[in-house]
C-alpha atoms as a PDB file:
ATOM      1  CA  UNK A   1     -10.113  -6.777  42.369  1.00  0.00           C
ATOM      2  CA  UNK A   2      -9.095 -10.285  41.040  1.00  0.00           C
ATOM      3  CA  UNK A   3     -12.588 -11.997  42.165  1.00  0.00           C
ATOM      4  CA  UNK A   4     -14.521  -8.949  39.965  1.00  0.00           C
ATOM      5  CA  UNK A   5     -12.347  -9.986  37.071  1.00  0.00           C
ATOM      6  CA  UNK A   6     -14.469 -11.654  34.129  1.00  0.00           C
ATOM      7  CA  UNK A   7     -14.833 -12.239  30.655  1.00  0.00           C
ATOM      8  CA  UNK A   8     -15.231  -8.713  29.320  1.00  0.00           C
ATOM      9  CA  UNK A   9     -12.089  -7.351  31.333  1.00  0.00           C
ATOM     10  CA  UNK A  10      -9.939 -10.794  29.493  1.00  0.00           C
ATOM     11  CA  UNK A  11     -11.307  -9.325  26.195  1.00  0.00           C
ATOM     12  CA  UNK A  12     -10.437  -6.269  27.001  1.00  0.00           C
ATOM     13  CA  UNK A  13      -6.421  -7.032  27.802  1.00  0.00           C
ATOM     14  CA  UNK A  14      -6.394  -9.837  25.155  1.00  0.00           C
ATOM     15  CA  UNK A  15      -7.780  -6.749  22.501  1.00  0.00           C
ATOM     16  CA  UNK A  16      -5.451  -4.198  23.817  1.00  0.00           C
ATOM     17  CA  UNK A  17      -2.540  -6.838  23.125  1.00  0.00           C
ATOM     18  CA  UNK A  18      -3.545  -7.435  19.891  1.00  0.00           C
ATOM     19  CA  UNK A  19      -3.449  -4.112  19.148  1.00  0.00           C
ATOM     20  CA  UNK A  20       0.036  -3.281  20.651  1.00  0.00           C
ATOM     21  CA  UNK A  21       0.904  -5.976  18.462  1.00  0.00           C
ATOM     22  CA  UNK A  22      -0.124  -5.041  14.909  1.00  0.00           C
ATOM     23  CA  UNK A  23       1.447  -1.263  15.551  1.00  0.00           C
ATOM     24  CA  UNK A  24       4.255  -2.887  16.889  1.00  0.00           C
ATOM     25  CA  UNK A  25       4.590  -4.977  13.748  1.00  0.00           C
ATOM     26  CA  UNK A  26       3.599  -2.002  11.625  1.00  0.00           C
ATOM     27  CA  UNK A  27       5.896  -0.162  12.847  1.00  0.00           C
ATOM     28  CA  UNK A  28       8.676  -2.318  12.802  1.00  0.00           C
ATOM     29  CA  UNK A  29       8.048  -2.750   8.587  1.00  0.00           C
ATOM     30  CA  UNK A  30       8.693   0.530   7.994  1.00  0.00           C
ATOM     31  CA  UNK A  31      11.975   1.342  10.124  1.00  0.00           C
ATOM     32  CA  UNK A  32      10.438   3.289  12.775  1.00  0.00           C
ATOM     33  CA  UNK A  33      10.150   0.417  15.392  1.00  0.00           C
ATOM     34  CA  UNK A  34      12.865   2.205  17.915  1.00  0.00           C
ATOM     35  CA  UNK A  35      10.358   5.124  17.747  1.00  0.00           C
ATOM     36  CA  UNK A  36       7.837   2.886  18.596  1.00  0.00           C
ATOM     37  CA  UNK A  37      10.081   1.649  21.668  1.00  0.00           C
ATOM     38  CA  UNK A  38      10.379   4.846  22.904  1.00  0.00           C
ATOM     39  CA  UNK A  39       6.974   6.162  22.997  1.00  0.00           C
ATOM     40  CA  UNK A  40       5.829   2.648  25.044  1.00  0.00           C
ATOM     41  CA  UNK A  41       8.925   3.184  27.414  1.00  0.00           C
ATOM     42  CA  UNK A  42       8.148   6.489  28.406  1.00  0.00           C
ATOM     43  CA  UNK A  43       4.149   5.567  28.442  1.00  0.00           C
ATOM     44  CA  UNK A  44       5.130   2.977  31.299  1.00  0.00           C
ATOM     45  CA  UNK A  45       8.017   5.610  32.612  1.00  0.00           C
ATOM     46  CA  UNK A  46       4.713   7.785  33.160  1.00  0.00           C
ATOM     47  CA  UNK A  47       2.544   4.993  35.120  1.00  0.00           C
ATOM     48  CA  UNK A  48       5.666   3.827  37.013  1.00  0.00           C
ATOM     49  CA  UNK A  49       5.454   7.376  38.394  1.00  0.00           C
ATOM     50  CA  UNK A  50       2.317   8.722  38.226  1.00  0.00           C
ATOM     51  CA  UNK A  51       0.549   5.576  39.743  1.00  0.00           C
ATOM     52  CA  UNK A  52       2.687   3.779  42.120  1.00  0.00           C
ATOM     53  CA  UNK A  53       5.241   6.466  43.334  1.00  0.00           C
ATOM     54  CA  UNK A  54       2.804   9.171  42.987  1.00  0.00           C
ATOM     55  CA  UNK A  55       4.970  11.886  42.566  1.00  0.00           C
ATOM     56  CA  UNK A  56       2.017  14.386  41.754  1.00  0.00           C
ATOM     57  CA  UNK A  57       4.243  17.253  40.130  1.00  0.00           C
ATOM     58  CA  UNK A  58       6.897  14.928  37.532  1.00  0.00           C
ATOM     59  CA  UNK A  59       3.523  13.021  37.061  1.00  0.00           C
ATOM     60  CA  UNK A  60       1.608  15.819  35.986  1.00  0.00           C
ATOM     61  CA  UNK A  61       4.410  16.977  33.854  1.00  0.00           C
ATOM     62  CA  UNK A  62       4.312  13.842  32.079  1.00  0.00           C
ATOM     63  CA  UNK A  63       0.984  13.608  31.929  1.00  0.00           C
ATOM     64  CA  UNK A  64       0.920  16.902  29.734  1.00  0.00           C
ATOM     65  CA  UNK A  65       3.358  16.097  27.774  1.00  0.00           C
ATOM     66  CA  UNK A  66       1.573  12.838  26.587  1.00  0.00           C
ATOM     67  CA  UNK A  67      -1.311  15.068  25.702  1.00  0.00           C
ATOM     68  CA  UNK A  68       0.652  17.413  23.464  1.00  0.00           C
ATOM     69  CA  UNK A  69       2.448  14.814  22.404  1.00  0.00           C
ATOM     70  CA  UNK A  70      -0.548  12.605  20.836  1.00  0.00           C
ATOM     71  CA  UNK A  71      -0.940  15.447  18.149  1.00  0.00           C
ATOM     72  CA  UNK A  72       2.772  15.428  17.318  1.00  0.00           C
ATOM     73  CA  UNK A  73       2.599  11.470  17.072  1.00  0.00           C
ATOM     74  CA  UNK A  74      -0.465  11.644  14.292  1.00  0.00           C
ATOM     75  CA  UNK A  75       1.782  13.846  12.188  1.00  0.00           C
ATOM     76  CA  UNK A  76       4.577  11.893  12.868  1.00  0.00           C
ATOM     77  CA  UNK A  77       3.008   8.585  11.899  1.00  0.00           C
ATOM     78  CA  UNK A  78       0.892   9.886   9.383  1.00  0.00           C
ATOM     79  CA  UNK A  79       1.672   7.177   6.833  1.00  0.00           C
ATOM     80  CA  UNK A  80       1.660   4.403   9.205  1.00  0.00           C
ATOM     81  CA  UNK A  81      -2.228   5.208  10.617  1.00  0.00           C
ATOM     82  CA  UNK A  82      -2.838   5.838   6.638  1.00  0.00           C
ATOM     83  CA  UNK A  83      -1.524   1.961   6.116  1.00  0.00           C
ATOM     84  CA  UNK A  84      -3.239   0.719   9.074  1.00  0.00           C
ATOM     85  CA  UNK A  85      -6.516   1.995   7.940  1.00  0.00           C
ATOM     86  CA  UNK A  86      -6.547   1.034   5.012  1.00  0.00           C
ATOM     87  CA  UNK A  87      -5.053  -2.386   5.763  1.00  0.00           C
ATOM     88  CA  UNK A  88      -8.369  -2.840   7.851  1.00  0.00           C
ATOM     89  CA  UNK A  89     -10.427  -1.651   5.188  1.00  0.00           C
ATOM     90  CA  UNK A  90      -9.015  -3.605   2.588  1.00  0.00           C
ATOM     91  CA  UNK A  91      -9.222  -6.964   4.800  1.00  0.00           C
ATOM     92  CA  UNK A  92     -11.394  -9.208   2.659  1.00  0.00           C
ATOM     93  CA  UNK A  93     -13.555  -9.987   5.973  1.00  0.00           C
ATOM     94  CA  UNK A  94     -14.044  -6.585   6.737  1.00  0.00           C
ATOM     95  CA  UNK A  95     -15.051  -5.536   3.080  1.00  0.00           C
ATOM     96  CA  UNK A  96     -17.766  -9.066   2.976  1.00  0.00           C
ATOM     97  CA  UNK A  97     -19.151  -7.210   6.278  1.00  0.00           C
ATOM     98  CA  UNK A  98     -19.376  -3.597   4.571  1.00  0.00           C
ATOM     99  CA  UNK A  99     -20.886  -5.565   1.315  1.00  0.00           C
ATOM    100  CA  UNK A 100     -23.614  -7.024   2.757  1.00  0.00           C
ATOM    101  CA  UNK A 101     -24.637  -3.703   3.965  1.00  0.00           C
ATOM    102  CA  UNK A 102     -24.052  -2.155   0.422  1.00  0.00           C
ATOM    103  CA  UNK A 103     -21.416   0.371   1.604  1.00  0.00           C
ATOM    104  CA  UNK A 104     -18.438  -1.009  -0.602  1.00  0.00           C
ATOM    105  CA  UNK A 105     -18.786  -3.273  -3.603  1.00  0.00           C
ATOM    106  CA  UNK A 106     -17.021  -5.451  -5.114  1.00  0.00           C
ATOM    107  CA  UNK A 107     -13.834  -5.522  -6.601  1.00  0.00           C
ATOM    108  CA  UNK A 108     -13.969  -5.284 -10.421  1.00  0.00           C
ATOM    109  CA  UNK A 109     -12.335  -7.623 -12.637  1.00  0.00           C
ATOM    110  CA  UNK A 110     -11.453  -7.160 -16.137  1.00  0.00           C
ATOM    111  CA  UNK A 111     -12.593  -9.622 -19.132  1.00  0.00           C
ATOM    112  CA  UNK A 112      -9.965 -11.004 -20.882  1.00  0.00           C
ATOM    113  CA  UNK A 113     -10.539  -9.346 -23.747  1.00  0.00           C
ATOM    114  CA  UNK A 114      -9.545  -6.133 -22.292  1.00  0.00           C
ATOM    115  CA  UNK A 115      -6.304  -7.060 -20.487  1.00  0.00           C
ATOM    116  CA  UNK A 116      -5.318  -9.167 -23.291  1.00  0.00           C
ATOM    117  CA  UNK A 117      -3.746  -5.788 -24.628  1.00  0.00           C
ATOM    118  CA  UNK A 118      -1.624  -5.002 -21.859  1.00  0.00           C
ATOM    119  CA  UNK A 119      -0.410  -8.717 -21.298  1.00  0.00           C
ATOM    120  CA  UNK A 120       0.980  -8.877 -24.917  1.00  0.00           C
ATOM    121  CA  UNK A 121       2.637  -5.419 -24.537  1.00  0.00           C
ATOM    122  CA  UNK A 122       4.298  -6.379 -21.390  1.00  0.00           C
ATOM    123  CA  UNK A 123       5.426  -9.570 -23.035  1.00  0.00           C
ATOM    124  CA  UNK A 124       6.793  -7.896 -26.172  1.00  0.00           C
ATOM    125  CA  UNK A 125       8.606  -4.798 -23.721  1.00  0.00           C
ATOM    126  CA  UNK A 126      10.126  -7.696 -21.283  1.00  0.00           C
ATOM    127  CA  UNK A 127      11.649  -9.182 -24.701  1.00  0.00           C
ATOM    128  CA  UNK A 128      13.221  -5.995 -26.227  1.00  0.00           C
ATOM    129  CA  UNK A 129      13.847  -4.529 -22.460  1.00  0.00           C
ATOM    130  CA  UNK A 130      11.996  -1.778 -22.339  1.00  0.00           C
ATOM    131  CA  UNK A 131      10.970  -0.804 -19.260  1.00  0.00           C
ATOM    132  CA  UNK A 132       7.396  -0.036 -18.207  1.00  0.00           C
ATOM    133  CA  UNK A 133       5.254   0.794 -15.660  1.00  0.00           C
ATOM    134  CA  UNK A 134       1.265  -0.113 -15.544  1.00  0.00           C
ATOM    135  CA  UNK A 135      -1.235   0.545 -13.138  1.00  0.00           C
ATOM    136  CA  UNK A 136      -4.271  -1.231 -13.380  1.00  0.00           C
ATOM    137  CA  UNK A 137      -7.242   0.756 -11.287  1.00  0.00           C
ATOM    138  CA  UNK A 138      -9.640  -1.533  -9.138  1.00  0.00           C
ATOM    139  CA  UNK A 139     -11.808  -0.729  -6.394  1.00  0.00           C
ATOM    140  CA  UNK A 140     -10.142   2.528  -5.334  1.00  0.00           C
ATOM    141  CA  UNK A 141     -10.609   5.661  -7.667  1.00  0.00           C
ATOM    142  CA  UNK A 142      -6.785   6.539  -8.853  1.00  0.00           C
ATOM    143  CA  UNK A 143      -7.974  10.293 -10.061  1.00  0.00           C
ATOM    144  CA  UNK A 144      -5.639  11.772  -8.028  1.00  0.00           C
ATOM    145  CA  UNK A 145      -2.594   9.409  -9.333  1.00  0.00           C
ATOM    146  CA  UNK A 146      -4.347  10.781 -12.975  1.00  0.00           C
ATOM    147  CA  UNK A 147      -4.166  14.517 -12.265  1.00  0.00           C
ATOM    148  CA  UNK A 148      -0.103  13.988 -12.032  1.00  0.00           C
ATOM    149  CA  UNK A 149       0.455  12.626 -15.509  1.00  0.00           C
ATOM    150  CA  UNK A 150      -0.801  13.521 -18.703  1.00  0.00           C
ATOM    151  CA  UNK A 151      -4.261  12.540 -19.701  1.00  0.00           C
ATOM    152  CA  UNK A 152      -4.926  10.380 -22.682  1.00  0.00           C
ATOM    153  CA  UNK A 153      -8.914   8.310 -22.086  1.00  0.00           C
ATOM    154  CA  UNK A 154      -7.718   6.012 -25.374  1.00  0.00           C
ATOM    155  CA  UNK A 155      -9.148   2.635 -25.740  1.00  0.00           C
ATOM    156  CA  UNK A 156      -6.437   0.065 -24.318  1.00  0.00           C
ATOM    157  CA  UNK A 157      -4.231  -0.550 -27.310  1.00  0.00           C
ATOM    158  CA  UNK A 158      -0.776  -2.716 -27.343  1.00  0.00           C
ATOM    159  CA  UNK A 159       0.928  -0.405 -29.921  1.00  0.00           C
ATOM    160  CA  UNK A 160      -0.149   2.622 -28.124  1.00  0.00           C
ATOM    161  CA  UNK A 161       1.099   0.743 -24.757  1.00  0.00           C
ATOM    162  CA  UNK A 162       4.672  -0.003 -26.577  1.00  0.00           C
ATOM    163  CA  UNK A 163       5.234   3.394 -28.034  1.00  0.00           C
ATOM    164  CA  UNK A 164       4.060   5.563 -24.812  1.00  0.00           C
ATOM    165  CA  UNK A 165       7.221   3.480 -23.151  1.00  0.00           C
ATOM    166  CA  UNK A 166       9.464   3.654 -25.881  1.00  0.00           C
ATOM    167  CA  UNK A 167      12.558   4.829 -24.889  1.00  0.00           C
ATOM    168  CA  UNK A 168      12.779   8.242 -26.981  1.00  0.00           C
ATOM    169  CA  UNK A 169       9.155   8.523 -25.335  1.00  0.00           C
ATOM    170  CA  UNK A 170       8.488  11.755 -23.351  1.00  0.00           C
ATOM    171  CA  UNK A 171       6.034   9.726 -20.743  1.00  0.00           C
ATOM    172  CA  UNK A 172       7.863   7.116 -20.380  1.00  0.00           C
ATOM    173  CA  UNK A 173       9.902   7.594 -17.388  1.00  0.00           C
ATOM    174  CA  UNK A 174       6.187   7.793 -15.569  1.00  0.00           C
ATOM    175  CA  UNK A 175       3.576   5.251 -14.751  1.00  0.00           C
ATOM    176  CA  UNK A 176       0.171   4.431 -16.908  1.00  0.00           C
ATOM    177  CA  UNK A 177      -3.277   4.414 -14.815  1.00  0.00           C
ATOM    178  CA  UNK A 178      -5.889   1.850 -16.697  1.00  0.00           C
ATOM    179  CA  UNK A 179      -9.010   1.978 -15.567  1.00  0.00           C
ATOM    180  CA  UNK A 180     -12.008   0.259 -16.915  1.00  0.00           C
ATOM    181  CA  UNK A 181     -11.575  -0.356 -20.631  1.00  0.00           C
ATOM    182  CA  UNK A 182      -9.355   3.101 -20.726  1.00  0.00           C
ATOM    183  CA  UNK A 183      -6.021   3.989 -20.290  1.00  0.00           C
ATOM    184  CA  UNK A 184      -7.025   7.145 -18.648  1.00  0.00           C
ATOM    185  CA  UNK A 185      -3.132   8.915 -18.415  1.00  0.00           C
ATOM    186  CA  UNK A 186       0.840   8.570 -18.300  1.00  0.00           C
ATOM    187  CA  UNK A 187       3.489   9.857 -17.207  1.00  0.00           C
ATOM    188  CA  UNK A 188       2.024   9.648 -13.742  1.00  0.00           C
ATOM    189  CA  UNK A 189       3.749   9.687 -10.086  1.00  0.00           C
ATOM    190  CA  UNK A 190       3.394   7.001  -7.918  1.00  0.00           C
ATOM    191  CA  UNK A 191       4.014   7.099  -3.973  1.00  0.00           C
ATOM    192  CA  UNK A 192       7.191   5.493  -3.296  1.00  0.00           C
ATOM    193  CA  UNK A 193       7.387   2.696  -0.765  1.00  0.00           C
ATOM    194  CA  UNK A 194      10.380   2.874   1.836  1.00  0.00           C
ATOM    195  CA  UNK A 195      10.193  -0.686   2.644  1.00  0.00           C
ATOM    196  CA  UNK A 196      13.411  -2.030   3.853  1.00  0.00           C
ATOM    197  CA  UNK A 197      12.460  -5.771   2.897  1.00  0.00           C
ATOM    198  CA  UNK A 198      12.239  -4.843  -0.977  1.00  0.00           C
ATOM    199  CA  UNK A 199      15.189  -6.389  -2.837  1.00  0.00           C
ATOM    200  CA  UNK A 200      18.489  -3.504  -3.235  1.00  0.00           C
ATOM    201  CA  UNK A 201      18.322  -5.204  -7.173  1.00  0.00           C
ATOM    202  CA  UNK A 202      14.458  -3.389  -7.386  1.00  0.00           C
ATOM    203  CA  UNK A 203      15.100   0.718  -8.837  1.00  0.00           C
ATOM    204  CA  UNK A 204      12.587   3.466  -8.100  1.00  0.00           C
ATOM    205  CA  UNK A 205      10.064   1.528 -10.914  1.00  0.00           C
ATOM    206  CA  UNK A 206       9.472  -1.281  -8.572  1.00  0.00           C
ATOM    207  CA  UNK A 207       9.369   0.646  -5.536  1.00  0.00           C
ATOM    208  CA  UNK A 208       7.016   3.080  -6.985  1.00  0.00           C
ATOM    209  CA  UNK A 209       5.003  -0.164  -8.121  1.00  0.00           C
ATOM    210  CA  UNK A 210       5.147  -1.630  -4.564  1.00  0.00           C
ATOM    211  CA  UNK A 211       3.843   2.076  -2.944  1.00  0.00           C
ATOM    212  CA  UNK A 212       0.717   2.425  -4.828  1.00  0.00           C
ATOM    213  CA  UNK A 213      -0.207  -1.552  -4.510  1.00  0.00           C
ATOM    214  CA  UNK A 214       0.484  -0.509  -0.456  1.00  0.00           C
ATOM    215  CA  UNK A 215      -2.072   2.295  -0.515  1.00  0.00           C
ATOM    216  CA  UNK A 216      -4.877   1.292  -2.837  1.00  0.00           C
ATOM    217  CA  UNK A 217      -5.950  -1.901  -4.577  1.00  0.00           C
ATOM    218  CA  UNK A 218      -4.764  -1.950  -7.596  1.00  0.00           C
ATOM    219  CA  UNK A 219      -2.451  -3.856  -9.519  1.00  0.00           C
ATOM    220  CA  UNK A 220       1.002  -2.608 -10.502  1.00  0.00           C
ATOM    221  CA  UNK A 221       3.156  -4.027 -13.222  1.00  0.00           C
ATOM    222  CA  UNK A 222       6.751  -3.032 -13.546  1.00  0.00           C
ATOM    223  CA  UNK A 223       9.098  -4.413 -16.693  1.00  0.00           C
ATOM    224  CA  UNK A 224      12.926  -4.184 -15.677  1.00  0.00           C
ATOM    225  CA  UNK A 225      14.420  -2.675 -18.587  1.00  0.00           C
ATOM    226  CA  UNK A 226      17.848  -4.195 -17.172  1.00  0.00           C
ATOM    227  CA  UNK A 227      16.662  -8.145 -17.168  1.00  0.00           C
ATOM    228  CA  UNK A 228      13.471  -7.785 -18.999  1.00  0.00           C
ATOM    229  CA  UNK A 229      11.561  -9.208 -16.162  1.00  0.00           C
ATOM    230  CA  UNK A 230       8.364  -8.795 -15.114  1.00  0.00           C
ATOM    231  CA  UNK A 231       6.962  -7.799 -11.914  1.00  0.00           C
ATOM    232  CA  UNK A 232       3.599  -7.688 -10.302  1.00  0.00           C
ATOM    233  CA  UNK A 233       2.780  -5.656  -7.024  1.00  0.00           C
ATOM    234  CA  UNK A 234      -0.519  -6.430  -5.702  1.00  0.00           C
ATOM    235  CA  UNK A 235      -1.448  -6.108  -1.855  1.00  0.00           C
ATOM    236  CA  UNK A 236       1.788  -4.971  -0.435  1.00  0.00           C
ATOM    237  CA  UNK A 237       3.387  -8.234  -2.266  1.00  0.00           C
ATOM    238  CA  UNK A 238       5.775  -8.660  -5.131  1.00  0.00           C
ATOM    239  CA  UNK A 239       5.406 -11.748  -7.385  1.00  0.00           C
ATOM    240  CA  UNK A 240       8.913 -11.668  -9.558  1.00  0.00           C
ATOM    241  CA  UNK A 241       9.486 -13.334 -12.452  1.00  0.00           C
ATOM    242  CA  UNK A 242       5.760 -13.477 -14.046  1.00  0.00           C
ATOM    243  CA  UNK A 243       5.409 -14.868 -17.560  1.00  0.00           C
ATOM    244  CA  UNK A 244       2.647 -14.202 -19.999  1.00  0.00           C
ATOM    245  CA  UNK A 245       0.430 -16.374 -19.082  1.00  0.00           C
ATOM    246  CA  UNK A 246       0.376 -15.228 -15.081  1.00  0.00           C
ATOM    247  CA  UNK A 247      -0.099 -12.125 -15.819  1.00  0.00           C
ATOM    248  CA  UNK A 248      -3.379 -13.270 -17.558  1.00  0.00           C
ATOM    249  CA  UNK A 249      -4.179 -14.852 -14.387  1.00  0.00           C
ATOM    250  CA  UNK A 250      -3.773 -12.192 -12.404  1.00  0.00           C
ATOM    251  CA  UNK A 251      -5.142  -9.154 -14.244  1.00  0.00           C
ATOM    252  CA  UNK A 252      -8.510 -11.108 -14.981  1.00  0.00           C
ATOM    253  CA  UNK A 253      -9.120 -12.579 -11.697  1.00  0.00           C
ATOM    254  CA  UNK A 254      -9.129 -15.988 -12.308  1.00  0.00           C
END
């Protein structure tokens, strides 16, 4: 057995590992890594006894339950195959590969003309507190994050921005989608991440922020009406703490 083993079989293991590995680390992000444990304890529980005892009936009993049990282990991971999908996706290798073919393009990126609105609305709200929530569509169509909220398609405006989140506002306990040159709605809701790592100071604005920067590509900006600080959720990752001129940065690209 050893002297047939060759290149393709050490791919093989080395792939397999690296694929234990990522789910393992998956699922160890969002709390369900004892889960995890179990399902690879009784998986080896089931080879132990199907393959070197071979005890045919406990084997076969096992060996249905595995098969039933790979249906119940889609619904209960749902959002973690969900993440890891779109994880490998959103991988900036994987999306130069699917490019060149011309099944995805490329991210858009907003002039500076255009975001200039939102930066100096975010500025002025982090000054007087007010807190705010602003998603800023890219790649990934957000229609379905639109159909939650109230629509509005108005041209992206800094008043309109400040009074939509004014306090005595009715939409502004919800989230605004941007997309293109619009602000296409508010009052929207945003998937909620459950990710134990985010700071116990972060409410339900940031986590909401951090969810929908988990499952698509776009931007999220959340203004702490409690410190007036600014947040940015982009990729799974908070930056804290952005000032005026980051935010530039970041919402044009550069």
């Amino acid at each position: 057995m050893f002297l047939s083993f060759g290149i393709k079989d050490a791919v093989d293991i080395v792939l397999v590992a690296l694929l234990l590995y990522y789910a393992w680390r998956l699922m160890r992000e969002s709390r369900s890594i004892y889960v995890f444990n179990g399902i690879v304890l009784f998986v080896l529980l089931w080879l132990l006894v199907s393959q070197v005892f071979e005890m045919k009936l406990l084997g076969n009993i096992m060996s249905q339950l595995i098969n039933v049990g790979v249906i119940g282990l889609i619904v209960l991971f749902a959002e973690e195959i969900r993440k890891f999908l779109y994880n490998l996706g959103a991988n900036q290798r994987t999306r130069r590969f699917l490019q060149r073919f011309g099944i995805v393009h490329d991210t858009r990126r907003a002039d500076l003309q255009t975001m200039m609105p939102v930066v100096m609305a975010c500025n002025n709200m982090a000054r007087s507190k007010t807190g705010a929530l602003i998603v800023v569509e890219r790649g990934i169509n957000l229609d379905d994050i639109v159909s939650t909220g109230d629509e509005i398609d108005a041209a992206i405006n800094q008043r309109l921005i400040e009074n939509i989140f004014f306090k005595n506002s009715p939409l502004h306990d919800g989230a605004m989608i941007i997309s293109g040159k619009r602000i296409k709605a508010a009052g929207c809701i945003l998937p909620v991440s459950h990710d134990y790592r985010i700071p116990k100071e972060f409410g339900l604005r940031h986590r909401a922020a951090m969810g929908i920067s988990e499952q698509t590509d776009a931007i999220a900006i959340a203004v702490s009406e409690e410190t007036g600080r600014i947040t940015v959720a982009k990729d799974g990752q908070f930056k804290v703490r952005v000032s005026a001129e980051e935010l530039e940065s970041i919402l044009t690209g550069i």
